[in-house]
Protein backbone atom coordinates (compact mmCIF):
# COMPACT_ATOMS: atom_id res chain seq x y z
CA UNK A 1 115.40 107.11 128.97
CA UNK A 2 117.59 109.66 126.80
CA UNK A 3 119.26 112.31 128.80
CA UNK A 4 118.97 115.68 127.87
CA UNK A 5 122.23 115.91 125.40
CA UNK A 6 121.17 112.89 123.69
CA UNK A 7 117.65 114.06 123.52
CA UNK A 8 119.01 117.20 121.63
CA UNK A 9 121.16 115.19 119.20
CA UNK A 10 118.39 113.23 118.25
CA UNK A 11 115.60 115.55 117.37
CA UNK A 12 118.34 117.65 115.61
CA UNK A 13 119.38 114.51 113.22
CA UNK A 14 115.44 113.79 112.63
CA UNK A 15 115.16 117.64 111.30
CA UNK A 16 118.26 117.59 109.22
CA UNK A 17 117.37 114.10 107.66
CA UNK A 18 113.83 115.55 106.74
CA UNK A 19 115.48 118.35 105.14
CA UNK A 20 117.53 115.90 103.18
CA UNK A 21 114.78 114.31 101.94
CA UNK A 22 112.70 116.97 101.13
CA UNK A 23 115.36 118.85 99.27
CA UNK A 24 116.76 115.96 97.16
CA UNK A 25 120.35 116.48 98.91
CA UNK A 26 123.00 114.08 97.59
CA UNK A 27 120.41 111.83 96.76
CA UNK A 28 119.77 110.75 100.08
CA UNK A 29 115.79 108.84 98.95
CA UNK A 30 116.58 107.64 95.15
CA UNK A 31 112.40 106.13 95.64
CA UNK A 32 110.00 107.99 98.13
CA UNK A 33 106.78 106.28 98.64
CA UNK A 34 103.76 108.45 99.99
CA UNK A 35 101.01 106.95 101.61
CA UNK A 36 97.38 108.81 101.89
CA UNK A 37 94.05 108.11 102.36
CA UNK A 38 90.58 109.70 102.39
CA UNK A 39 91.19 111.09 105.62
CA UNK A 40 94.43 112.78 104.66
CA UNK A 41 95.84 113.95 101.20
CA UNK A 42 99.10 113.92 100.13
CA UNK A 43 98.55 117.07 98.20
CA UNK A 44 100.60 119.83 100.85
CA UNK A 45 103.24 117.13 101.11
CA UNK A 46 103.55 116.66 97.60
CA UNK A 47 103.34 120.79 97.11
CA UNK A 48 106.41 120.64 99.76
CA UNK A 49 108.52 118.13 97.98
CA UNK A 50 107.84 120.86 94.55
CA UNK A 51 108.79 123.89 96.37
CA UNK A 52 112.28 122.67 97.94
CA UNK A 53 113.00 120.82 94.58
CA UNK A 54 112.69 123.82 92.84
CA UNK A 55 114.62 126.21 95.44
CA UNK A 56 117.22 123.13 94.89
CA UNK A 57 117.02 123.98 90.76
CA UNK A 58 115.83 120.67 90.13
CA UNK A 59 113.97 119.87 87.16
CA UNK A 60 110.12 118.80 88.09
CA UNK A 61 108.51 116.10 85.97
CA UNK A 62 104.78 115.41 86.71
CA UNK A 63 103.34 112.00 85.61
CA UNK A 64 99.87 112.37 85.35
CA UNK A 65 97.19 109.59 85.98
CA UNK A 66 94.49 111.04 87.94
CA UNK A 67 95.51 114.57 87.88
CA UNK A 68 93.89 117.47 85.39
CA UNK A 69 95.12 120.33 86.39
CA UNK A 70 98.98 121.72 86.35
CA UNK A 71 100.53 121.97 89.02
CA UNK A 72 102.04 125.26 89.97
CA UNK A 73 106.19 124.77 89.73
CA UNK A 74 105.94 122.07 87.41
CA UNK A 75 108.19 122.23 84.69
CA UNK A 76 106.69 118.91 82.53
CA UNK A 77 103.56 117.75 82.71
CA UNK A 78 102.93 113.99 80.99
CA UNK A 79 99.65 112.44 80.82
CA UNK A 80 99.95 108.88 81.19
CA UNK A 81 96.43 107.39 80.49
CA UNK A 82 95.86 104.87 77.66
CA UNK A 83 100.25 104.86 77.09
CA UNK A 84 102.31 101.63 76.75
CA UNK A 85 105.30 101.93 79.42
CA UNK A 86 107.56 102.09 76.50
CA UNK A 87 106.09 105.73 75.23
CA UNK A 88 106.20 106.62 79.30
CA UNK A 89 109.95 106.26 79.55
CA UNK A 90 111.00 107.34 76.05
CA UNK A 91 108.73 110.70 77.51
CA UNK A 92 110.09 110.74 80.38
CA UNK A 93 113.74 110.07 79.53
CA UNK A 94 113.25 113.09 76.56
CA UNK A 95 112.57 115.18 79.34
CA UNK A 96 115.01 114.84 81.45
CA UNK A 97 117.79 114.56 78.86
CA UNK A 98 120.57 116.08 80.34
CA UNK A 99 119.57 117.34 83.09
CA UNK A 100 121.80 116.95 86.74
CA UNK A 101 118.81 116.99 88.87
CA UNK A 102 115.07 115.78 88.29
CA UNK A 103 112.45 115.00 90.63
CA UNK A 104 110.29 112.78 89.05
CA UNK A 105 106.26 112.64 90.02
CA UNK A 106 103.21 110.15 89.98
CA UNK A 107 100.20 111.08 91.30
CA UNK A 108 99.02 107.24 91.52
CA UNK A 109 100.20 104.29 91.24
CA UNK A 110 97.10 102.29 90.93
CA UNK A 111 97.02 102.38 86.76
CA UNK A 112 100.49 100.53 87.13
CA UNK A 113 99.76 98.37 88.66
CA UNK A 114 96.66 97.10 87.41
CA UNK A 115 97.80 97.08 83.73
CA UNK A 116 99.12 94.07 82.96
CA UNK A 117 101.43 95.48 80.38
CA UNK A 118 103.16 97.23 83.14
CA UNK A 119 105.74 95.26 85.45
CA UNK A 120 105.56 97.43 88.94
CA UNK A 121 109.72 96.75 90.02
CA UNK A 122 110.57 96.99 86.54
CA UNK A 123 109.04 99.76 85.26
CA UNK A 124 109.65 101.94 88.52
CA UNK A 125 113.67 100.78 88.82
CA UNK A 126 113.64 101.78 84.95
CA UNK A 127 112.84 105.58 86.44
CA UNK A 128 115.63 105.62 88.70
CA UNK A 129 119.10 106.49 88.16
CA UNK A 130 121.30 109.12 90.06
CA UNK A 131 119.90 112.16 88.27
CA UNK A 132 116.33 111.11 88.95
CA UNK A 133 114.49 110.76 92.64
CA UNK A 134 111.24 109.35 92.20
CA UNK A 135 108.34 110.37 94.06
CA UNK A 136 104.91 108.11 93.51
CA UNK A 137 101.45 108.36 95.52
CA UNK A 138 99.62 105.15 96.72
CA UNK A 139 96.58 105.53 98.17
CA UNK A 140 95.46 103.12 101.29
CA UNK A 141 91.67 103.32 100.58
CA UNK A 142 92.07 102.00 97.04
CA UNK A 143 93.56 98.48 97.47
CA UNK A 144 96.19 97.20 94.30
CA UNK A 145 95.39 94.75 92.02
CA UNK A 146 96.87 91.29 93.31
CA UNK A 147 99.42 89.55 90.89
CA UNK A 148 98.68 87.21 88.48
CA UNK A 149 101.17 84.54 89.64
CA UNK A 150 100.43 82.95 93.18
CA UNK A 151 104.28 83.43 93.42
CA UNK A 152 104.58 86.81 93.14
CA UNK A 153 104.79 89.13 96.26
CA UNK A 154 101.80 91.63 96.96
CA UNK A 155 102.00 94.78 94.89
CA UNK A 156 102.04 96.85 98.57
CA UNK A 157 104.03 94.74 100.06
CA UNK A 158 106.72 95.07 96.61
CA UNK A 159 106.66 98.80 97.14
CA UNK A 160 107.49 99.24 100.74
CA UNK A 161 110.63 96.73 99.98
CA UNK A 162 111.37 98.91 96.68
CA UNK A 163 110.79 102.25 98.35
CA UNK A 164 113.89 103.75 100.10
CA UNK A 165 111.30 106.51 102.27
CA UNK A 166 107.89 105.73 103.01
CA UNK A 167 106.10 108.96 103.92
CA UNK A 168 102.33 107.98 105.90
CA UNK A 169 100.46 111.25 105.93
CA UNK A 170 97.59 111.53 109.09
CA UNK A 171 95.18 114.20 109.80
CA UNK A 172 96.00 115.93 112.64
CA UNK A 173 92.41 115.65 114.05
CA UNK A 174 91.85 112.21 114.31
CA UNK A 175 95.66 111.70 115.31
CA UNK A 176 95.07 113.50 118.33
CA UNK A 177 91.64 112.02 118.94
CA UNK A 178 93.38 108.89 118.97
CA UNK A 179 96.02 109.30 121.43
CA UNK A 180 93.08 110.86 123.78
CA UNK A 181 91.48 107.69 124.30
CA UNK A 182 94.84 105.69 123.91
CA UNK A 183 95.31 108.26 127.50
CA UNK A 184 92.15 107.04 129.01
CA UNK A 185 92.86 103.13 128.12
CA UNK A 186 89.90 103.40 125.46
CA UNK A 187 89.18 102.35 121.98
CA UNK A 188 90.42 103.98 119.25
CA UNK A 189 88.15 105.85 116.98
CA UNK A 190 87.44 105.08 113.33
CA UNK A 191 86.84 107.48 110.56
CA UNK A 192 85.62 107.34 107.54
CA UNK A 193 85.46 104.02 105.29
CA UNK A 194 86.74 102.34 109.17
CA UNK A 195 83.56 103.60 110.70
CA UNK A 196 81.56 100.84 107.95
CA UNK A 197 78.21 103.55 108.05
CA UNK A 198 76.65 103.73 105.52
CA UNK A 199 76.72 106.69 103.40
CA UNK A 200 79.87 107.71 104.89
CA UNK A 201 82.89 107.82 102.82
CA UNK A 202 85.03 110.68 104.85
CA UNK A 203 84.83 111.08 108.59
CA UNK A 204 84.65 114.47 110.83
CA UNK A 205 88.08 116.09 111.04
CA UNK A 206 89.38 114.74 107.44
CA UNK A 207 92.30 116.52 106.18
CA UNK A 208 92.79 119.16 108.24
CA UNK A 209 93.53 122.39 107.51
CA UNK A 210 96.10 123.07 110.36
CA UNK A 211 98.44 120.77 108.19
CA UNK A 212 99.41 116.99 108.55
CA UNK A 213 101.43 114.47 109.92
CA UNK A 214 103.69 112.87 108.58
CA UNK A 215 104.97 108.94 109.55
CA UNK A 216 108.34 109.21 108.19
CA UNK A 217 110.34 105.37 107.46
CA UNK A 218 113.92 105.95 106.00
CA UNK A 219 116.32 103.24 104.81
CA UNK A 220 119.75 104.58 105.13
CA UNK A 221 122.44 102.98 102.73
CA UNK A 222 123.57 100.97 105.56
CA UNK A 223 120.33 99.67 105.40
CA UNK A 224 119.33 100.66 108.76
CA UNK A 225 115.90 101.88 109.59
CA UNK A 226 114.89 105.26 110.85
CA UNK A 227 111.26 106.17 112.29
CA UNK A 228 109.81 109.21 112.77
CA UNK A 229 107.21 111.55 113.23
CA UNK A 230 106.75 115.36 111.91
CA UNK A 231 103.92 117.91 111.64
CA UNK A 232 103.93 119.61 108.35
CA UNK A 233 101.60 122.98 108.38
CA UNK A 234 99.71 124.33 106.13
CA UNK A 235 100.54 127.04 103.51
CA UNK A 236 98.72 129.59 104.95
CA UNK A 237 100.40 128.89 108.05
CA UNK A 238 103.98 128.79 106.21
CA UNK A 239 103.54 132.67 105.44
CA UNK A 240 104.27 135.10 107.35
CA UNK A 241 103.58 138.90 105.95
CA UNK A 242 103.37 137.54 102.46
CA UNK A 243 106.72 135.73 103.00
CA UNK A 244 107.45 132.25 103.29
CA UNK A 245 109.05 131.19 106.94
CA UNK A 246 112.22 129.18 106.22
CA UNK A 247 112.08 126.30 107.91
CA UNK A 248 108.36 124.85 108.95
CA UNK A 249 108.19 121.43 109.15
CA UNK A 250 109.09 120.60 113.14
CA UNK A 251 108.67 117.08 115.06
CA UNK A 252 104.92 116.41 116.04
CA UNK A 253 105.93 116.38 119.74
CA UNK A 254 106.55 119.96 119.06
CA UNK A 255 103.77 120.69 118.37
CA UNK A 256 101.51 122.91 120.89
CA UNK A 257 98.60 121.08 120.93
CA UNK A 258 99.70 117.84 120.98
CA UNK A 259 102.26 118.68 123.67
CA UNK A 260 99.66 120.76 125.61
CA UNK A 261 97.44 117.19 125.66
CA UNK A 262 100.16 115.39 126.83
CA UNK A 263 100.94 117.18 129.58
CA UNK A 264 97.35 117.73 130.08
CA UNK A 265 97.64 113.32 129.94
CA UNK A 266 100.57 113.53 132.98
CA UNK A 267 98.64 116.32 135.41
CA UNK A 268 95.74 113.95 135.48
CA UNK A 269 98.11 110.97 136.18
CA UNK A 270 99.56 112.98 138.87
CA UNK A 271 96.44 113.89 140.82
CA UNK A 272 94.98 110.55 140.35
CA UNK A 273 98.17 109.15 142.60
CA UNK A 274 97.91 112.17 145.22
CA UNK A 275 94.05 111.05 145.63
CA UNK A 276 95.32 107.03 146.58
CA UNK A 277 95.80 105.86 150.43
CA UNK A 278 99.06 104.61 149.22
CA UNK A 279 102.59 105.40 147.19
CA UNK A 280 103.50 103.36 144.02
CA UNK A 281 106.60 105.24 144.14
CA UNK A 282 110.18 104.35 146.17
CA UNK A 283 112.17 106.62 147.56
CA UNK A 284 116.01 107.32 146.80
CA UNK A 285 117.11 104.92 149.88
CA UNK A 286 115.03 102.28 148.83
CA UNK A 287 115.92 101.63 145.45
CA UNK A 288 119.60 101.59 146.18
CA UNK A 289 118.84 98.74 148.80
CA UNK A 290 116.34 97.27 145.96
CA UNK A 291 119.29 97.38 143.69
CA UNK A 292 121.94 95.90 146.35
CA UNK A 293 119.71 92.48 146.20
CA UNK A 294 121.71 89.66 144.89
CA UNK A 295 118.66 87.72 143.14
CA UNK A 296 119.83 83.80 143.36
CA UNK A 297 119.50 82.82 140.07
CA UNK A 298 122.38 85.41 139.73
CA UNK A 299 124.41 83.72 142.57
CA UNK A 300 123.91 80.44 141.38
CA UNK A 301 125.63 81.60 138.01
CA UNK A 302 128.86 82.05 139.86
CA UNK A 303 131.58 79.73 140.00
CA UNK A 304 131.11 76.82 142.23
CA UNK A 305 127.30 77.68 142.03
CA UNK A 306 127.80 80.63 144.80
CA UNK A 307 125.18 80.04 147.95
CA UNK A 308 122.28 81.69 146.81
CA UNK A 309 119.66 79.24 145.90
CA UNK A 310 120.14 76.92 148.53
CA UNK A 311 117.58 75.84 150.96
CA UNK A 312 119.09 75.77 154.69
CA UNK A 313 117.43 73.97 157.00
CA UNK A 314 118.17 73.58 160.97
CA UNK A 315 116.20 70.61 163.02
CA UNK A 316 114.42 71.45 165.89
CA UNK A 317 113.93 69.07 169.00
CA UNK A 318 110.18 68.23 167.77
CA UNK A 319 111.32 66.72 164.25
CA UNK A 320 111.35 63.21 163.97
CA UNK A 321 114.60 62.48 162.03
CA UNK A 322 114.45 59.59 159.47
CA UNK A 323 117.64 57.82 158.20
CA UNK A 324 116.19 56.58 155.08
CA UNK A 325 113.98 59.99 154.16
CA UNK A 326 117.69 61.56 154.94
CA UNK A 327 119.36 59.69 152.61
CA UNK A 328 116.85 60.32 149.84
């Protein structure tokens, strides 16, 4: 368990590294994958990743494949229906001719992928350069096409290993309905497509308008991993008098409801020990005694094979001794 000054440090890197990424410092996530789903849209985080990018100066560039209508702080907007990849990057490079910082945008990645003109790692490495941070939407209910080649790796499985950030977004609602019965030791709920009812596409509690969650995976340039979760509220909740707050986004453990359930979760665990005959628990003197034990398969890893281990055993006056069972 993390003390308390440890506890500190870490939840203050997690903000600051969310920042980062959100904000296109020092190009900290060259390829940010986003993950949504019926249940949750990526739509407020994408609106986020706008907003800082353009408080940052940076150049917005909107690929289009799905979307029809402009979004506001976009500076380009490039339809990419019916287009050979060629036309998309001489587009795309025109665009950003020049320019020190871009944030680059697809609202799908689907099209890519299923057009066999397209090559997935080389058309999205052919976006990418230190001017450029790429930002492209998968979404989990619409599976990718499957290669061609029997050789070639699964188009979801290529992006995670391409992707530097992998952003999972969650509705808040179901999120916390599943952590209630995770409490209670019961089954998690299913919403939407999961639930297999027919007729029912989104479940109860689909994107909710409180904000969403946000499953954060980051690849430093060490290569080590970073995990993480965040609550990122809605606009309406960003404002305050007209104004927008500074800083929102804040770890989901932070956030009042979900830390009101859990310690709802540990009050209930507490009573439910008070009501039992006897104590799980051991007091201070007894686990330093607990502690003091000298197991013997640790005393038999001493030199000379130490003396725990050993069975002792003194004859009595009743035991019939045997020379031969002695000997064996």
């Amino acid at each position: 368990m993390m003390t308390d000054r440890a506890l500190h440090r870490h939840r203050t890197q997690s903000l600051l590294l969310i920042q980062r990424l959100l904000a296109l410092r020092d190009g900290s996530s060259p390829f940010t994958l986003v993950l949504d789903s019926l249940e949750q849209s990526s739509r407020s985080l994408i609106r986020e990743h706008i907003q800082r990018a353009k408080s940052s100066k940076a150049l917005v560039v909107y690929l289009s494949f799905e979307t029809l209508k402009l979004a506001q702080g976009v500076d380009v907007f490039i339809k990419g229906r019916k287009k050979k990849p060629t036309d998309l990057q001489k587009e795309i490079t025109l665009a950003t001719k020049g320019v020190q910082k871009t944030l680059l945008i697809i609202d799908t990645l689907r099209p890519i992928a299923a057009n066999p003109s397209f090559n997935l790692s080389t058309f999205l490495s052919s976006l990418i350069n230190p001017h450029i941070s790429l930002l492209a939407v998968s979404h989990l209910d619409v599976p990718l096409p499957s290669q061609v080649s029997p050789y070639a790796p699964d188009p979801s499985i290529l992006l995670r290993y391409l992707a530097t950030t992998i952003f999972t977004v969650y509705s808040l609602s179901h999120l916390l309905a599943r952590k209630r019965a995770v409490d209670r030791s019961l089954a998690e709920p299913v919403f939407g497509l999961s639930e297999e009812t027919e007729g029912v596409i989104s479940g109860i509690g689909s994107n909710d308008p409180r904000g969403v969650v946000l499953e954060m995976e980051h690849r430093r340039k060490s290569g080590r991993g970073v995990s993480e979760w965040f609550f990122l509220p809605s606009a309406s909740d960003q404002a305050v008098g007209g104004r927008r707050l500074k800083e929102t986004i804040i770890l989901l453990e932070d956030h009042p409801v979900y830390r009101q359930q859990q310690i709802r979760v540990d009050k209930e665990a507490e009573s439910d020990d008070q009501n039992l005959t006897f104590n799980f628990g051991l007091t201070e003197k007894q686990r330093k005694d607990r502690d003091g034990v000298i197991l013997p398969y640790f005393d038999a890893q001493k030199e000379g094979g130490g003396m725990g281990g050993r069975i002792l055993y003194d004859m009595g006056v009743e035991d019939d001794f045997d020379e031969e069972e002695d000997e064996i």
